[in-house]
C-alpha atoms as a PDB file:
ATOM      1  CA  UNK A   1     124.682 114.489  87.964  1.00  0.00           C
ATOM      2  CA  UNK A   2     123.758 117.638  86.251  1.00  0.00           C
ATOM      3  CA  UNK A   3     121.115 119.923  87.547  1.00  0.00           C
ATOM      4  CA  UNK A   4     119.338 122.624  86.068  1.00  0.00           C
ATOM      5  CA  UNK A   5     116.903 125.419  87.980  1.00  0.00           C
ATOM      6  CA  UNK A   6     113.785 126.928  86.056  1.00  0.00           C
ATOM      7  CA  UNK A   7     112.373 130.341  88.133  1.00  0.00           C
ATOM      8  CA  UNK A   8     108.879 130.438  87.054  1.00  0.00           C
ATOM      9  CA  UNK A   9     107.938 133.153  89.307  1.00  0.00           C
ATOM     10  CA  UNK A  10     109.657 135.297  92.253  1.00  0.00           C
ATOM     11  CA  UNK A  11     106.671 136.895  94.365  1.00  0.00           C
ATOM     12  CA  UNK A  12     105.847 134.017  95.450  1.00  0.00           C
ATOM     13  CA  UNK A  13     108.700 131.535  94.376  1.00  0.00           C
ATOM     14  CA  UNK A  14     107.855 128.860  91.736  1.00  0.00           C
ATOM     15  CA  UNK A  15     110.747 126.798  91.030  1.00  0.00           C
ATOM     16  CA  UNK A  16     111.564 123.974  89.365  1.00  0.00           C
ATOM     17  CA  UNK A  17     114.739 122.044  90.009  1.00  0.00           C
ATOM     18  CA  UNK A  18     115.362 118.453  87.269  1.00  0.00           C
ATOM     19  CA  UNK A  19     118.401 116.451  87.978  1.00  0.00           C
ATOM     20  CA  UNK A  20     118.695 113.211  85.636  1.00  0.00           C
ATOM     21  CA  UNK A  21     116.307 111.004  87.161  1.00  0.00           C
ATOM     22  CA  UNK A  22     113.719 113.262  89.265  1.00  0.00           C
ATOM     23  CA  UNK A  23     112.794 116.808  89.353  1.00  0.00           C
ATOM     24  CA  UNK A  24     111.827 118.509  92.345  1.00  0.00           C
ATOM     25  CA  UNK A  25     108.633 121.865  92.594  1.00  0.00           C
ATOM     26  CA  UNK A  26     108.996 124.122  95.044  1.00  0.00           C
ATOM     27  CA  UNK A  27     105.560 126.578  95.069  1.00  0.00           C
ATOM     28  CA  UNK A  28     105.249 129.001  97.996  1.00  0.00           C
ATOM     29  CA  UNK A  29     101.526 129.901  97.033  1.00  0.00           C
ATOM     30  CA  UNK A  30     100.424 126.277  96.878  1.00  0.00           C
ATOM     31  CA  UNK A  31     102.797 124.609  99.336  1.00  0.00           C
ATOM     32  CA  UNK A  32     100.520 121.568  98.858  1.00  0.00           C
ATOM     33  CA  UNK A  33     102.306 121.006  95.265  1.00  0.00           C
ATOM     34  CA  UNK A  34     105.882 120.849  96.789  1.00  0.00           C
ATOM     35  CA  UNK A  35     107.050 117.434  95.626  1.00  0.00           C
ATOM     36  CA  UNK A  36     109.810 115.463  94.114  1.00  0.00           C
ATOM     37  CA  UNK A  37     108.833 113.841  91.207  1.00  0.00           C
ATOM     38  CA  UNK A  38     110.576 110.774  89.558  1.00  0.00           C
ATOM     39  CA  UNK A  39     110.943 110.407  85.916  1.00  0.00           C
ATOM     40  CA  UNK A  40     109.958 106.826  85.582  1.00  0.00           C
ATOM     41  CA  UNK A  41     106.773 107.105  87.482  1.00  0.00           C
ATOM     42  CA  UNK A  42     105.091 110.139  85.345  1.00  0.00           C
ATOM     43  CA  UNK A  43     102.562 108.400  83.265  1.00  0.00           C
ATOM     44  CA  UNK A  44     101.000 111.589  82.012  1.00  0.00           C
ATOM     45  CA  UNK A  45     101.149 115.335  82.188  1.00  0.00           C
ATOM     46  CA  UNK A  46      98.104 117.741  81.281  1.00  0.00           C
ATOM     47  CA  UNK A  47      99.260 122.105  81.047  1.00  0.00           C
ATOM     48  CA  UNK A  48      96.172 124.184  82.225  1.00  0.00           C
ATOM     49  CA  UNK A  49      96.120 127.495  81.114  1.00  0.00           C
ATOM     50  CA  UNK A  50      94.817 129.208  84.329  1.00  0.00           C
ATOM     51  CA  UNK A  51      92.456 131.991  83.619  1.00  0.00           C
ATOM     52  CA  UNK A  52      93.121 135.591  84.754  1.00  0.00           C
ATOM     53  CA  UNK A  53      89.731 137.050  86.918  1.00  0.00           C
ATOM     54  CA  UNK A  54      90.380 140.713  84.622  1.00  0.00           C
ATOM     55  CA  UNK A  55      87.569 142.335  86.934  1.00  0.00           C
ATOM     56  CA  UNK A  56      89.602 141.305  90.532  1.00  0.00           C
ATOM     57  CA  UNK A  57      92.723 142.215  89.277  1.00  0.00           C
END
């Protein structure tokens, strides 16, 4: 089974870890979204471009 590991972001960790049927998120600054998530049950995926607050940061 081959596995590959996608480091998004280090402070806090964002990875993403796909095997050949599932792929599994691991998000330390939204623990909420840790998940595995199978392959045959996605039935859609939407990308949001988050927006950076300029004035806060």
């Amino acid at each position: 089974m081959a596995k590959t590991i996608y480091k998004l972001r280090s402070k806090p960790h964002l990875l993403f870890t796909f095997n050949d049927s599932d792929f599994h998120l691991i998000d330390e600054d939204n623990p909420s979204n840790n998940s595995e998530f199978k392959f045959n049950s996605i039935i859609s995926v939407d990308l949001v471009k988050g927006k950076t607050n300029w004035i806060v940061s």
